[in-house]
Protein backbone atom coordinates (compact mmCIF):
# COMPACT_ATOMS: atom_id res chain seq x y z
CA UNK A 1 -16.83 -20.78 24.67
CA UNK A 2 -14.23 -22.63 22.26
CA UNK A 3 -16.63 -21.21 19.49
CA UNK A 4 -16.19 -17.56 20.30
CA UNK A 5 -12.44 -17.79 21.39
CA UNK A 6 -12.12 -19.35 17.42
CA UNK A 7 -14.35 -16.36 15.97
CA UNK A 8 -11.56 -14.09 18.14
CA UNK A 9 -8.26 -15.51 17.13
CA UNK A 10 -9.17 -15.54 13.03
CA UNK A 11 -10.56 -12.12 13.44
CA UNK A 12 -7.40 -10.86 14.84
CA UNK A 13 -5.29 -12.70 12.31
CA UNK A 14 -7.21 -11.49 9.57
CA UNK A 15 -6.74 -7.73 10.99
CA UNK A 16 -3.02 -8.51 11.20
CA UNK A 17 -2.84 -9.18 7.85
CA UNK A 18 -5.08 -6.80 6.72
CA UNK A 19 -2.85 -4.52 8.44
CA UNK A 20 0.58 -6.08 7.10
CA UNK A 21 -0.96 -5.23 3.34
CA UNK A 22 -0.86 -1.38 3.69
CA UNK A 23 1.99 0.46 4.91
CA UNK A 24 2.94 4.11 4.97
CA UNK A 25 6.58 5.21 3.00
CA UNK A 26 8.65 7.23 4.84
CA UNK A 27 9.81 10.08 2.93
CA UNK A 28 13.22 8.64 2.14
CA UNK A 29 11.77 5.56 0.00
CA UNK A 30 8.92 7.52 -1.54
CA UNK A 31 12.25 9.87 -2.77
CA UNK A 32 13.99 6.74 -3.89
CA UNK A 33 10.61 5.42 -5.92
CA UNK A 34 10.25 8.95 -7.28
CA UNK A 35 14.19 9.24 -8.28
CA UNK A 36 13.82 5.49 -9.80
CA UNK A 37 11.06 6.70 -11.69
CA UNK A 38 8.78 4.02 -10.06
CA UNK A 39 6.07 6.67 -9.10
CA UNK A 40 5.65 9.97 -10.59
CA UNK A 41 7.13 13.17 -9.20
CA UNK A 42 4.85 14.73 -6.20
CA UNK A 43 4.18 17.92 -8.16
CA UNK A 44 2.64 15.70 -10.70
CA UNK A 45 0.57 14.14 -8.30
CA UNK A 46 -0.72 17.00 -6.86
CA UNK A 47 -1.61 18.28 -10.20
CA UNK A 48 -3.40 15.62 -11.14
CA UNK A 49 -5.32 15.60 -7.69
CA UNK A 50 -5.95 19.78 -7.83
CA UNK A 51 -7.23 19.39 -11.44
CA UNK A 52 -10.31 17.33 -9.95
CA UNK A 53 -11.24 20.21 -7.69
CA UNK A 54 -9.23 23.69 -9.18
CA UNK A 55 -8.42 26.37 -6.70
CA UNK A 56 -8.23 23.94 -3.76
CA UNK A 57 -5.37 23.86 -1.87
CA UNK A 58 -3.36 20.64 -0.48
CA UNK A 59 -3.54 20.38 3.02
CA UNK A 60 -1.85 16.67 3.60
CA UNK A 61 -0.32 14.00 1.44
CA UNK A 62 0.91 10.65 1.48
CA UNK A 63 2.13 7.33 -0.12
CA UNK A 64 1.13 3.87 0.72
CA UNK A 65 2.55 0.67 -0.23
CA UNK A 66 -1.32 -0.81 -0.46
CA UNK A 67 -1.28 -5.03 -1.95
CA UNK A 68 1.99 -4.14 -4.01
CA UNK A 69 0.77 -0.94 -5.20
CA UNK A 70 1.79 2.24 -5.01
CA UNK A 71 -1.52 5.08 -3.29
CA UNK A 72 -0.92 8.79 -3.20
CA UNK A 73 -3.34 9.68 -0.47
CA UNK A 74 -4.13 13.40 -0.91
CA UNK A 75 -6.25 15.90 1.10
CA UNK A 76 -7.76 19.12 0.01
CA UNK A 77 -9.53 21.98 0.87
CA UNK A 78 -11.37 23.79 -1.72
CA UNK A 79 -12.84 27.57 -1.53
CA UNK A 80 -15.35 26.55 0.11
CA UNK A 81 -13.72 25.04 3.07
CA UNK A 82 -14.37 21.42 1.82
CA UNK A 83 -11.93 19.07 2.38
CA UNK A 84 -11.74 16.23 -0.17
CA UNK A 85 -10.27 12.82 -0.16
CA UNK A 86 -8.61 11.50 -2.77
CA UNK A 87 -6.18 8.34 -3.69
CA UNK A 88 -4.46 8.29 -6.79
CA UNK A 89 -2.41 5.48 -8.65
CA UNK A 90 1.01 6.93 -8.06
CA UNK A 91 3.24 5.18 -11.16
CA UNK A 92 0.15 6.49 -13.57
CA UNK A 93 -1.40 9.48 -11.52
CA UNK A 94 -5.07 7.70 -12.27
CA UNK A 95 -7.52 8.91 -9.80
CA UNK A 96 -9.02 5.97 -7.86
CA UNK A 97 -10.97 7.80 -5.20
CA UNK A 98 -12.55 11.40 -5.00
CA UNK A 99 -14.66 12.10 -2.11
CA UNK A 100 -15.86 14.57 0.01
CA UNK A 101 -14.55 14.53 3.54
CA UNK A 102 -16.98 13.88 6.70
């Protein structure tokens, strides 16, 4: 029983800081980071993310503070009604993840 109460606890600390590694920006910091010139501007962003897939359409955005690094997490929907997921490196624009949507 001391076994599986063990396996418990470090799984739950390990989600914890898992969890502690990745936060959501509210849109006052992700301002200040774009007005600093820390990330680039949102437009570019979404450029960036709508050249991957052109004549799709944004349909949600938004940055995480993921290890120390900035993630533009963007969702589209192209013309024909596929919604993509994609992350981009937000200080370089560098698309790190394009995939189709479940």
């Amino acid at each position: 029983m001391k076994t599986i109460a063990t396996l418990f606890t470090a799984a739950s600390l390990l989600l914890g800081a898992n969890l502690a590694m990745a936060r959501d920006l509210g849109p006052d910091e992700a301002l200040r980071l774009r007005d600093a010139g820390t990330i680039l501007s949102f437009e570019k962003l979404n450029e960036a993310a709508l050249a991957k897939h052109p004549g799709a359409r944004v349909e949600e955005t938004e940055l995480e503070d993921e290890y120390g690094r900035y993630i533009y997490q963007v969702e589209l929907r192209d013309s024909n009604n596929v919604q993509w997921d994609l992350a981009l490196d937000a200080k370089t624009g560098e698309v790190l993840r394009d995939q189709q949507d479940d």
